[in-house]
C-alpha atoms as a PDB file:
ATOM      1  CA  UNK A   1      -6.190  21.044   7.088  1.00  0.00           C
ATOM      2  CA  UNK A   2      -6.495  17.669   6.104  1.00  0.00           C
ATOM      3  CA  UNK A   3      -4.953  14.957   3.591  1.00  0.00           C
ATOM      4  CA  UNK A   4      -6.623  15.383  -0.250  1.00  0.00           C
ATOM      5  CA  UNK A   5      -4.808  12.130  -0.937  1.00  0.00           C
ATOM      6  CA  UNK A   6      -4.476   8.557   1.048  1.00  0.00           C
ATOM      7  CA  UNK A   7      -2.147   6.573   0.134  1.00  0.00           C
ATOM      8  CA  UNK A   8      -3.760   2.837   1.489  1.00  0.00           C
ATOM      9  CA  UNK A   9      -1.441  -0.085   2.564  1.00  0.00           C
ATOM     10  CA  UNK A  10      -2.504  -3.159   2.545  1.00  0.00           C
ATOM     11  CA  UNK A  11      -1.467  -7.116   3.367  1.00  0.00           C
ATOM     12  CA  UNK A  12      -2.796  -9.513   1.398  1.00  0.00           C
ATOM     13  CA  UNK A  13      -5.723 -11.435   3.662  1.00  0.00           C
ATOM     14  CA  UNK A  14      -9.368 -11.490   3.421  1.00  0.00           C
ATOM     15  CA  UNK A  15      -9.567  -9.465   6.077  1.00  0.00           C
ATOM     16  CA  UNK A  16      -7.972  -6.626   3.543  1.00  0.00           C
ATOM     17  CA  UNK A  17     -11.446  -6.466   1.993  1.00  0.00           C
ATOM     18  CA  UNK A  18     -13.863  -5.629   4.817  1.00  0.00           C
ATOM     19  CA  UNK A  19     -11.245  -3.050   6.000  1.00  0.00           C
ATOM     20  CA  UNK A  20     -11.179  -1.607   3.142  1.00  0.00           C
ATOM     21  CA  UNK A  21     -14.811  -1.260   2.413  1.00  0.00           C
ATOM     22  CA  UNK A  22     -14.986   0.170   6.529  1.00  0.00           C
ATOM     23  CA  UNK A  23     -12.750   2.523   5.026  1.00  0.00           C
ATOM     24  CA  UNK A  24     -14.690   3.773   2.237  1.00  0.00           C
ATOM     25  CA  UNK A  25     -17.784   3.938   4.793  1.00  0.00           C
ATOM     26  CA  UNK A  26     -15.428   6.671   6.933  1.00  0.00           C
ATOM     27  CA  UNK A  27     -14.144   8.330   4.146  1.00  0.00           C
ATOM     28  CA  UNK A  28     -17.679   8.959   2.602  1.00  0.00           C
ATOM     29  CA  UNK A  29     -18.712   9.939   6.117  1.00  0.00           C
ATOM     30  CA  UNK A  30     -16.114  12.409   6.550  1.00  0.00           C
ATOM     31  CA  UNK A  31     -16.673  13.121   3.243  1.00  0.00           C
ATOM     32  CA  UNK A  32     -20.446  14.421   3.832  1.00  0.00           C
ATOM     33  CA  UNK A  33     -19.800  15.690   7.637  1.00  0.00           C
ATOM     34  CA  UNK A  34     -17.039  18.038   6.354  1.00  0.00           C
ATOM     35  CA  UNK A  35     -17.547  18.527   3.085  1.00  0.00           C
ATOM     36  CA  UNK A  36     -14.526  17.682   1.884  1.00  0.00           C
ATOM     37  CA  UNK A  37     -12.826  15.457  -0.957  1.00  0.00           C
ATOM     38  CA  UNK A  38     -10.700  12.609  -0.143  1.00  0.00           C
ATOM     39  CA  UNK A  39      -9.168  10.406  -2.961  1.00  0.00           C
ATOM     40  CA  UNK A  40      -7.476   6.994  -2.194  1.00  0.00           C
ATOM     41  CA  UNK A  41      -4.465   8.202  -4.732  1.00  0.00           C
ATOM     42  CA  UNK A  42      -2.969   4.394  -4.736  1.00  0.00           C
ATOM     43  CA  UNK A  43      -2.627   0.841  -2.938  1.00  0.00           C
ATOM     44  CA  UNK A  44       0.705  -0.821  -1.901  1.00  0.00           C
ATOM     45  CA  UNK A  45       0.067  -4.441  -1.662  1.00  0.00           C
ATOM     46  CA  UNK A  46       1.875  -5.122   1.793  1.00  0.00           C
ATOM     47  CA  UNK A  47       3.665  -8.282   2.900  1.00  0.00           C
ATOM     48  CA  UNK A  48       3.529 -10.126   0.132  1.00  0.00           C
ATOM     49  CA  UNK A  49       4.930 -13.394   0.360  1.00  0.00           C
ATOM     50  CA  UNK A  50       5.774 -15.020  -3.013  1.00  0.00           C
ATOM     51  CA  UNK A  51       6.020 -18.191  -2.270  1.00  0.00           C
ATOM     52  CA  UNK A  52       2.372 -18.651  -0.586  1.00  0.00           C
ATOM     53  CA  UNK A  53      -0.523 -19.147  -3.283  1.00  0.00           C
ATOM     54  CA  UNK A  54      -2.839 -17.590  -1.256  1.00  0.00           C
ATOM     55  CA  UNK A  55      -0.980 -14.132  -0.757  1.00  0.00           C
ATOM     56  CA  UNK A  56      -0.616 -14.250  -4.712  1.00  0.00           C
ATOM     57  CA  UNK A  57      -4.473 -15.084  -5.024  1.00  0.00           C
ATOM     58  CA  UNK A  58      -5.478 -12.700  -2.437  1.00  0.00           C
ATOM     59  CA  UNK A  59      -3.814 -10.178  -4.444  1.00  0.00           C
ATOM     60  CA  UNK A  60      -5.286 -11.057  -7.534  1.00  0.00           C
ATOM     61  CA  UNK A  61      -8.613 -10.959  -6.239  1.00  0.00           C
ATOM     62  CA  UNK A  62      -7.917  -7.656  -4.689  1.00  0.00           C
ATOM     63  CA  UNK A  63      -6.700  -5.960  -8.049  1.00  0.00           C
ATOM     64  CA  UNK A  64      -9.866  -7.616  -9.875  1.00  0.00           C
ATOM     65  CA  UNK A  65     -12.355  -6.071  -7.466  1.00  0.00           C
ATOM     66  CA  UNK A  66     -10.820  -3.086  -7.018  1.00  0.00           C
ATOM     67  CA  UNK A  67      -8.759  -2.217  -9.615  1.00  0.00           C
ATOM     68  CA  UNK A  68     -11.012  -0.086 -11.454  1.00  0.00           C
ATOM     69  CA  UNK A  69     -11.708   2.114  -8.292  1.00  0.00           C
ATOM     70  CA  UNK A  70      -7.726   2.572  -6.936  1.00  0.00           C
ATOM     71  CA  UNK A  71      -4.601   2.609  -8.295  1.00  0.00           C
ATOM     72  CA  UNK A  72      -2.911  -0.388  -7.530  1.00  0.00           C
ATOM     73  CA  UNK A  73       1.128  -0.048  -6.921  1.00  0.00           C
ATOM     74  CA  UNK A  74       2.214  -3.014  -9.592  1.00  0.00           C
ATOM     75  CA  UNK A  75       5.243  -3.508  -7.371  1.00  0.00           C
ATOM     76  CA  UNK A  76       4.267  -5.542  -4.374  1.00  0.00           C
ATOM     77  CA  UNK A  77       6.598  -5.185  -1.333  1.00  0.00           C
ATOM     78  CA  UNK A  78       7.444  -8.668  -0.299  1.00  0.00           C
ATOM     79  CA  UNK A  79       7.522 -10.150   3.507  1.00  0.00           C
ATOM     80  CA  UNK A  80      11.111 -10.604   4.373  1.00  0.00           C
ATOM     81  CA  UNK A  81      12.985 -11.046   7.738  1.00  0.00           C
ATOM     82  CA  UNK A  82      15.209  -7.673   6.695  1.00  0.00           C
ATOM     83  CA  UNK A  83      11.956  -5.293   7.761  1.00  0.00           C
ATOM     84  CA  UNK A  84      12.331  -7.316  11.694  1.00  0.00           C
ATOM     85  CA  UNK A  85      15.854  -6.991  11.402  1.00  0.00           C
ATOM     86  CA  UNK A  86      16.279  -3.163  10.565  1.00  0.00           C
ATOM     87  CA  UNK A  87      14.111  -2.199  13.013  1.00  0.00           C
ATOM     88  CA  UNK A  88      14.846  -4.277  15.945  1.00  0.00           C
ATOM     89  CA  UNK A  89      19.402  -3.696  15.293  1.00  0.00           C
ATOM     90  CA  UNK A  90      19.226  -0.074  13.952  1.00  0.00           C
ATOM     91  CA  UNK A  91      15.859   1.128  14.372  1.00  0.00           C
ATOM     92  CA  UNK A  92      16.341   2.347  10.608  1.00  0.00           C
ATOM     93  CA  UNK A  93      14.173   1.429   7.351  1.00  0.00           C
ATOM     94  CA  UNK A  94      14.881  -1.214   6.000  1.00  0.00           C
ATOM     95  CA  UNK A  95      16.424   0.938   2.779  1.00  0.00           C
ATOM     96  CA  UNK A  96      19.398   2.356   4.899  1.00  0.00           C
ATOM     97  CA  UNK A  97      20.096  -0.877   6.803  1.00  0.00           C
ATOM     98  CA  UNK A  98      20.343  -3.361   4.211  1.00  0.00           C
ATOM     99  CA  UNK A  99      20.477  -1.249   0.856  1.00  0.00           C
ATOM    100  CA  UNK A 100      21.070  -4.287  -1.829  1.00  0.00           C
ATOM    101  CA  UNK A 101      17.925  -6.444  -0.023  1.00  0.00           C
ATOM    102  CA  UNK A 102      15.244  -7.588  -2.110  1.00  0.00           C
ATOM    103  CA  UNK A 103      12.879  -5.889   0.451  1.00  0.00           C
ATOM    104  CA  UNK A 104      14.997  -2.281  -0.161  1.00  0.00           C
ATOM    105  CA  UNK A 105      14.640  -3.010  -3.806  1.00  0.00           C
ATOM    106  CA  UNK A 106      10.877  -3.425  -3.710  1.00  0.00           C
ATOM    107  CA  UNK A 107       9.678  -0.638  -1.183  1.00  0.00           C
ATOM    108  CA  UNK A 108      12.141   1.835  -3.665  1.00  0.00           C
ATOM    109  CA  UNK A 109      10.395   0.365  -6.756  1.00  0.00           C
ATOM    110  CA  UNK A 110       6.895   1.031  -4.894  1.00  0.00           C
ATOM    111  CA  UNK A 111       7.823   4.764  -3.698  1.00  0.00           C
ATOM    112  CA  UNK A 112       8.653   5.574  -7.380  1.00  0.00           C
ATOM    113  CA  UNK A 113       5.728   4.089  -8.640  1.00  0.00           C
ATOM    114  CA  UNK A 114       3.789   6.325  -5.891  1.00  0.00           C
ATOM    115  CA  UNK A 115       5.959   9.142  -6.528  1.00  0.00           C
ATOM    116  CA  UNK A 116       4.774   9.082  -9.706  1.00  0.00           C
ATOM    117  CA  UNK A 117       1.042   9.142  -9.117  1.00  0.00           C
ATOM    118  CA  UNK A 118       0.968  11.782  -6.889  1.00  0.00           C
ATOM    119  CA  UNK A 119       2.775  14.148  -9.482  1.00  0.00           C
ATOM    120  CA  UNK A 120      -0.038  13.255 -11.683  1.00  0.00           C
ATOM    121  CA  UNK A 121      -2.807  13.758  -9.680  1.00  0.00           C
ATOM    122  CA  UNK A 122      -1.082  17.381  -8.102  1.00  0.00           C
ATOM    123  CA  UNK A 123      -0.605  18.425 -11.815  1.00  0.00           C
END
């Protein structure tokens, strides 16, 4: 058994880009070895930090390259000191610890959006 669909993660750096073409090499690879069919369903843009120009340019050149071959999660889940927090007091998401956060609010805004995807594409 394996996963039809990947759901990819990703933080906006240049590093983002070779990983993700290294990804698409194993994927085609596992692809041919076991001749299977896996589909990148979406992309969550990761740690996003507003305020930085080059998170928000990073992320614009991401969704220009690549936008025609993924998905790309509109919602961006923004870097804030709530994910260190939740973990390190409750050991809980960040969703259950601090509900009203503007980190909750994003990651529930990106699940939807993925929720929403994956419906599609398992119709």
């Amino acid at each position: 058994m394996y996963a039809k669909n990947v759901i990819l993660v990703l933080r906006p750096e240049y590093f983002s880009f070779i990983d993700v073409n290294y990804l698409n090499r194993i994927i085609k690879n596992l692809e041919d070895k076991f001749e299977v069919k896996i589909n990148i369903a979406c992309v969550i843009i990761n740690a996003y930090e507003k305020r930085k120009r080059t998170t928000e340019k990073i992320a614009e050149r991401f969704v220009a390259k690549y936008g025609d071959m993924f998905h790309i999660i509109k919602q961006k889940v923004r870097f804030l000191s709530c994910y260190q927090l939740s973990i390190s007091m409750d050991k809980n998401p960040v969703f259950i610890s601090f509900p009203d956060s503007e980190a909750s609010q994003d990651l529930l805004k990106a699940f939807h959006e993925t929720d929403e995807i994956i419906d599609r594409l398992d119709s």
